[in-house]
Protein backbone atom coordinates (compact mmCIF):
# COMPACT_ATOMS: atom_id res chain seq x y z
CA UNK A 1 -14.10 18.80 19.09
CA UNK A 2 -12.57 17.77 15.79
CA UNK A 3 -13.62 15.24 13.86
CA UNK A 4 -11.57 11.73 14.63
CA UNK A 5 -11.44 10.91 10.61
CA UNK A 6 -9.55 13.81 9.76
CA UNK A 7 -7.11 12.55 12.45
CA UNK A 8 -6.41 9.65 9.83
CA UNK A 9 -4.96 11.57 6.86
CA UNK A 10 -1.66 13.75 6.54
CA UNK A 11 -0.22 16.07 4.02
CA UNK A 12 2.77 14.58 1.97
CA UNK A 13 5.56 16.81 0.26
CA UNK A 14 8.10 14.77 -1.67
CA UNK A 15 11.56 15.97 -2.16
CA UNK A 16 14.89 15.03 -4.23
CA UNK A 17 17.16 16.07 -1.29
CA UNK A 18 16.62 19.74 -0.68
CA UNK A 19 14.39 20.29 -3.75
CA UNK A 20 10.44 19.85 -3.41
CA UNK A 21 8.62 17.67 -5.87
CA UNK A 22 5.27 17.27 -5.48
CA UNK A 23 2.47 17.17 -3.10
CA UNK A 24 0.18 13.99 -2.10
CA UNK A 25 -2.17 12.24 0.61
CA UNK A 26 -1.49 9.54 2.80
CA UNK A 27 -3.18 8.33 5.79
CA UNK A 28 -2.51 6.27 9.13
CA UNK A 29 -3.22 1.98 9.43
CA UNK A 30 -1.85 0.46 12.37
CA UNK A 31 -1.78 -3.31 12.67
CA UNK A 32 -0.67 -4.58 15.70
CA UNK A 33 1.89 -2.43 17.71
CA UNK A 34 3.38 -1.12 13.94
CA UNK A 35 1.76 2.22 12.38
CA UNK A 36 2.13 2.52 8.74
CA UNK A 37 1.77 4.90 6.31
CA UNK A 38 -0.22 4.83 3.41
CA UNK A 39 -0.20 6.32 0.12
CA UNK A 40 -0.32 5.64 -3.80
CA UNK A 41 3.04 4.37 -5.32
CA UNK A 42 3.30 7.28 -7.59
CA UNK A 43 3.32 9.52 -5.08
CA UNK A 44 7.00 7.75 -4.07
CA UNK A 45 8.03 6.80 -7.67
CA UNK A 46 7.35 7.57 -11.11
CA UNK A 47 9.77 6.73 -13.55
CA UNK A 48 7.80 7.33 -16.24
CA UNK A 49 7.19 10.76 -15.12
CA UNK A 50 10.82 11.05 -14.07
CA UNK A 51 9.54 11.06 -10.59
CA UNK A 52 12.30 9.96 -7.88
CA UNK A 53 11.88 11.59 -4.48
CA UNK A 54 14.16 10.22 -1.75
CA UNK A 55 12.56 11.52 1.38
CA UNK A 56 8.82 12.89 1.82
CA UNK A 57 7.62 15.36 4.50
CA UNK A 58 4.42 14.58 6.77
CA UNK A 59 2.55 16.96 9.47
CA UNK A 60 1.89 15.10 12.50
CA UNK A 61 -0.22 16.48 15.24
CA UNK A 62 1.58 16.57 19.36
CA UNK A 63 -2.02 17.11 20.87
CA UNK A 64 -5.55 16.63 19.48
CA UNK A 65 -6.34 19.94 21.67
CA UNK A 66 -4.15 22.10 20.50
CA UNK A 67 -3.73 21.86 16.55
CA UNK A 68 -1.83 23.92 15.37
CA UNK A 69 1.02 22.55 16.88
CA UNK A 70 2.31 20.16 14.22
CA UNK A 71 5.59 18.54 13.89
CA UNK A 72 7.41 17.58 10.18
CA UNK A 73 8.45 14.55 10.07
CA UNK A 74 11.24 13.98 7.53
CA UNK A 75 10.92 9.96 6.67
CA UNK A 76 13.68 8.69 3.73
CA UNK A 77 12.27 6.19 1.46
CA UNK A 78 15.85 4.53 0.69
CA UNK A 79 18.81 2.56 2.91
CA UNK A 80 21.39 1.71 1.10
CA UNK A 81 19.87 1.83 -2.64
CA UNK A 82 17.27 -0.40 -1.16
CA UNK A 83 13.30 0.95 -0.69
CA UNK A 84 11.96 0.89 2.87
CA UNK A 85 8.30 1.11 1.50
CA UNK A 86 6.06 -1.71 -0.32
CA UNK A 87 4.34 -2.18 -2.52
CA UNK A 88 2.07 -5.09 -4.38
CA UNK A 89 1.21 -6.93 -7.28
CA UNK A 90 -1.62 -9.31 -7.80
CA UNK A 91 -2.61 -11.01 -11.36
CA UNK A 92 -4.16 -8.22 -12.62
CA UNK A 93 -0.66 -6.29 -12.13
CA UNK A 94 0.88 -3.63 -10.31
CA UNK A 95 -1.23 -2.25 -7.48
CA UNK A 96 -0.59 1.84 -7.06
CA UNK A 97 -0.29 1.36 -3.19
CA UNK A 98 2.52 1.94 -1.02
CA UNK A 99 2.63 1.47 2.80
CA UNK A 100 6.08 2.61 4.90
CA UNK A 101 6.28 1.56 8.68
CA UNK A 102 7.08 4.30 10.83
CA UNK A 103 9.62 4.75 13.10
CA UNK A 104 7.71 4.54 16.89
CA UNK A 105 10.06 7.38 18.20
CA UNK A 106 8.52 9.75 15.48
CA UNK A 107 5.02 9.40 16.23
CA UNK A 108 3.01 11.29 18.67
CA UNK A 109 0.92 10.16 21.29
CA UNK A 110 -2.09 8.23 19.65
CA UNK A 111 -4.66 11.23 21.22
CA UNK A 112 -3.00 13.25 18.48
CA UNK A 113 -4.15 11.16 15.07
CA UNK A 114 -6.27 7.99 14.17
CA UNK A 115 -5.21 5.69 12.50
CA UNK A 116 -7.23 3.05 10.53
CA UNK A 117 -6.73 -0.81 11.71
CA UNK A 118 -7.75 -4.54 10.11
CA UNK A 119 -11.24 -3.55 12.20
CA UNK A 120 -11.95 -0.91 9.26
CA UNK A 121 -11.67 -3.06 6.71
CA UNK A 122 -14.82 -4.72 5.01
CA UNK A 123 -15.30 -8.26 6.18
CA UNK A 124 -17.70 -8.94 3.08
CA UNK A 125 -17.95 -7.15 -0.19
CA UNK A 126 -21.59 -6.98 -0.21
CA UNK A 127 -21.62 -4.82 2.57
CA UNK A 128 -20.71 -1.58 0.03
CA UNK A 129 -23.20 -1.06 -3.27
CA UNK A 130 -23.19 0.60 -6.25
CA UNK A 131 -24.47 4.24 -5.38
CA UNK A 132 -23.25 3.90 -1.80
CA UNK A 133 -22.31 7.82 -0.14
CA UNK A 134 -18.64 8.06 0.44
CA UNK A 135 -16.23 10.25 1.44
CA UNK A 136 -12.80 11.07 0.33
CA UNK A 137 -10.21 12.39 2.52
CA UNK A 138 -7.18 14.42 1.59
CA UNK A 139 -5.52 17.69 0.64
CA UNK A 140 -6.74 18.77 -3.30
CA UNK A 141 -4.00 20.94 -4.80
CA UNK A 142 -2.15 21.04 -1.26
CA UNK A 143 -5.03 22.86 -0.03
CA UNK A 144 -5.90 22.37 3.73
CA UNK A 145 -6.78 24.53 6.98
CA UNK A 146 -3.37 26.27 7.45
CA UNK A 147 -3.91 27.00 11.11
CA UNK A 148 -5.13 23.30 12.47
CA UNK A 149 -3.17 21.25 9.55
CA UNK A 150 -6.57 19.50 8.68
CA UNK A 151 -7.78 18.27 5.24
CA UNK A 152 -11.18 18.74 3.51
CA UNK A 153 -13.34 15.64 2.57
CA UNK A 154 -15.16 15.65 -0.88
CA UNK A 155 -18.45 13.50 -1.37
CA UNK A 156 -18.65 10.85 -3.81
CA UNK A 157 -19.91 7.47 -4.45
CA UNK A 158 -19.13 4.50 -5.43
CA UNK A 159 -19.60 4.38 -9.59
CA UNK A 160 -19.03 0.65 -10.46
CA UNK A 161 -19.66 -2.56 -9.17
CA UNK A 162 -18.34 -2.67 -5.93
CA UNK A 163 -15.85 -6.42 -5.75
CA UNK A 164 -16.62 -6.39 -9.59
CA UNK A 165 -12.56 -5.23 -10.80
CA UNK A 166 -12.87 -2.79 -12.89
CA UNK A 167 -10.78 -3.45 -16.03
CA UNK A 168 -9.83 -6.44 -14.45
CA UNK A 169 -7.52 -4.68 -11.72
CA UNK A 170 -7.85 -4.30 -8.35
CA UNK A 171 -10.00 -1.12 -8.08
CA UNK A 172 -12.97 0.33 -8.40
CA UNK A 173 -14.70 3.68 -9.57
CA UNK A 174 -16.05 6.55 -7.62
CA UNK A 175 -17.95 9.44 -9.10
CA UNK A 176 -16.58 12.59 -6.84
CA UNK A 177 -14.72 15.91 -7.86
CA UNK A 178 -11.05 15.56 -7.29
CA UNK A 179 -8.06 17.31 -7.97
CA UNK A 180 -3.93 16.60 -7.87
CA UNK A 181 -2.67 16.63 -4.34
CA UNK A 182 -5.51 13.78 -3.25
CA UNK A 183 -3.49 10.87 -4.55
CA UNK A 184 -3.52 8.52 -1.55
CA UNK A 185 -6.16 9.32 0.59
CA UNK A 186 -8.63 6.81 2.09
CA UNK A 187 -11.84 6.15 0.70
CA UNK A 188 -14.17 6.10 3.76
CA UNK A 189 -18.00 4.92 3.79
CA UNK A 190 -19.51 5.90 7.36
CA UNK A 191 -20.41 2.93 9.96
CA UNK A 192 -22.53 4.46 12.66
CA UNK A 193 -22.74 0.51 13.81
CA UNK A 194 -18.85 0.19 13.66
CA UNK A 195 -15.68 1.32 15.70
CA UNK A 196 -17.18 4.46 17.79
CA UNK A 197 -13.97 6.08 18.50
CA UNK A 198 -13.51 6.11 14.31
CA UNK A 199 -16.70 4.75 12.96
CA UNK A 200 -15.82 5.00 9.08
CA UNK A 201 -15.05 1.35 6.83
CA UNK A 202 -12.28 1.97 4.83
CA UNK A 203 -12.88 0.70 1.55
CA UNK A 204 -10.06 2.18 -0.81
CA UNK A 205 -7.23 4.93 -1.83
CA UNK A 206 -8.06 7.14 -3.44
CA UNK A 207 -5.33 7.24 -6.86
CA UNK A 208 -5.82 9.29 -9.60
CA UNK A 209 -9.09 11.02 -12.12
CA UNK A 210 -10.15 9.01 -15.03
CA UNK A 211 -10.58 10.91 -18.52
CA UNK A 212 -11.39 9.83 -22.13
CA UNK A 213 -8.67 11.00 -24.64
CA UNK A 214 -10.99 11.20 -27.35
CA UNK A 215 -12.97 13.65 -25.03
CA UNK A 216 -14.05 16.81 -26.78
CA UNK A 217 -12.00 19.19 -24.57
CA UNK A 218 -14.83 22.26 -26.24
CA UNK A 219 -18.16 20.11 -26.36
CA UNK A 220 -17.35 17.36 -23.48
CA UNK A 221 -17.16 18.03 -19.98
CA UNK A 222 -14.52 16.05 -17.98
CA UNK A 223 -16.01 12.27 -16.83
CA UNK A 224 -15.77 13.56 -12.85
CA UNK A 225 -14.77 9.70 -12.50
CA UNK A 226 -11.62 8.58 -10.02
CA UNK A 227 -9.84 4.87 -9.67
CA UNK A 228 -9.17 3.64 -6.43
CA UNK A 229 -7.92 0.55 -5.29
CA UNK A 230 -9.38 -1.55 -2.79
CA UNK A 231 -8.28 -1.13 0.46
CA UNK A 232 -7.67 -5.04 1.36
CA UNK A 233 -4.03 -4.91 -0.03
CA UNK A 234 -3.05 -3.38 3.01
CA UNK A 235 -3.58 -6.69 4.73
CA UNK A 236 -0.51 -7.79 2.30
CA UNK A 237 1.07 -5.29 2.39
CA UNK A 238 1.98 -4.54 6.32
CA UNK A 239 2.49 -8.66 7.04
CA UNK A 240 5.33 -8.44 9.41
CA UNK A 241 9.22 -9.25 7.20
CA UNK A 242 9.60 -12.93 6.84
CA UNK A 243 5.61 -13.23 5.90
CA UNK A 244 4.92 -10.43 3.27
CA UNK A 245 3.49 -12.26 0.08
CA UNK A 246 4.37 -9.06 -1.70
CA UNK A 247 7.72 -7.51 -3.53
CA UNK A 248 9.18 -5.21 -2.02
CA UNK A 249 10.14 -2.39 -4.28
């Protein structure tokens, strides 16, 4: 029987037309009848970077009992030089979080993937510690089970004080092993007491590792730290057009 929270997250390949660019995570949050999904902004833009894709590529299970049938879903992230994905701000600056609604017709029946709802969110921010076992969910280095489409979880936990913004943004530290490709997964803390058909609390995505330049690259090992941002933007950031507080990119 497979495990409902790996249901949640899907494999993301960018592209510039025909040519690939890069490899991410996103994951599943329906609100209301509308499923969106969710990954970092980089993963969708990166100027700096020279980073510009103009469709990604997501797996998407037909039937929870049989998966390895998968079908690609080819969603374009532009209409007529205008984004169809958001993304916030807040005063501490640009949050890396993008959500894109998806298209109902694409999706397959709801048996076939979870998807994370307002339910999973914290309702208080004392409910998570400093120390607190999480998981993160995702696809490190595009690696995955290449017969059922699944990702791999890594254990970490949570390495700052949790509603305390680190550096004054809107995220906070975990202490796990990470590598590229896991951009955008959720940040999960288990909830035995909580949804039973998906009893995880989703507290954050998961963006990027944290390093110190002036680390010793020959004496210093790397910090094993990770940013992610908390996982209430997404209340912002799927508000029906006409209400969304945030820019739209």
């Amino acid at each position: 029987m497979t495990e409902p929270l790996l249901l949640t997250t899907t494999r993301i390949r960018t592209f510039k037309g025909r040519l690939p660019l890069s490899a991410a995570s996103g994951f599943f949050f329906r609100r209301g009848e509308v499923v969106h999904l969710v990954t970092c902004q980089h993963v969708l833009t990166n100027p700096a970077t020279g980073h510009e894709p103009d469709r990604l590529e997501i797996d998407l299970h037909e039937d929870a009992g049989r998966l390895g049938k998968v079908v690609v879903g080819s969603l374009p992230l532009y209409a007529g030089g205008r984004a169809l994905w958001r993304a916030g701000r807040d005063a501490g600056g640009a949050i890396d979080v993008a959500t894109l609604e998806l298209d109902a017709a694409l999706l397959p029946p709801e048996s076939a993937r979870r998807c994370f709802t307002p339910q999973h969110l914290l309702a208080h921010l004392d409910e998570a510690q400093v120390g607190a076992a999480l998981l993160i969910v995702g696809f490190p280095l595009g690696f995955h089970d290449q017969v059922h489409y699944l990702p791999v979880v890594r254990q970490a936990v949570i390495a700052s004080s949790f509603g305390v913004r680190f550096q004054g943004e809107a995220q906070f530290l975990t202490d796990a092993r990470t590598h590229r490709g896991s951009s955008g997964g959720p940040v999960v803390m288990h909830d035995p007491q909580g949804d039973p058909s998906l009893p995880w609390k989703l507290l954050g995505v998961h963006a990027s590792r944290i390093d110190m330049l002036s680390r010793d690259r020959w004496e210093d090992e790397a910090l094993g730290l990770n940013s992610a941002w908390y996982a209430d933007i997404l209340m912002t950031l799927t508000e029906p057009d006409g209400k969304a507080a945030s820019a739209r990119s």
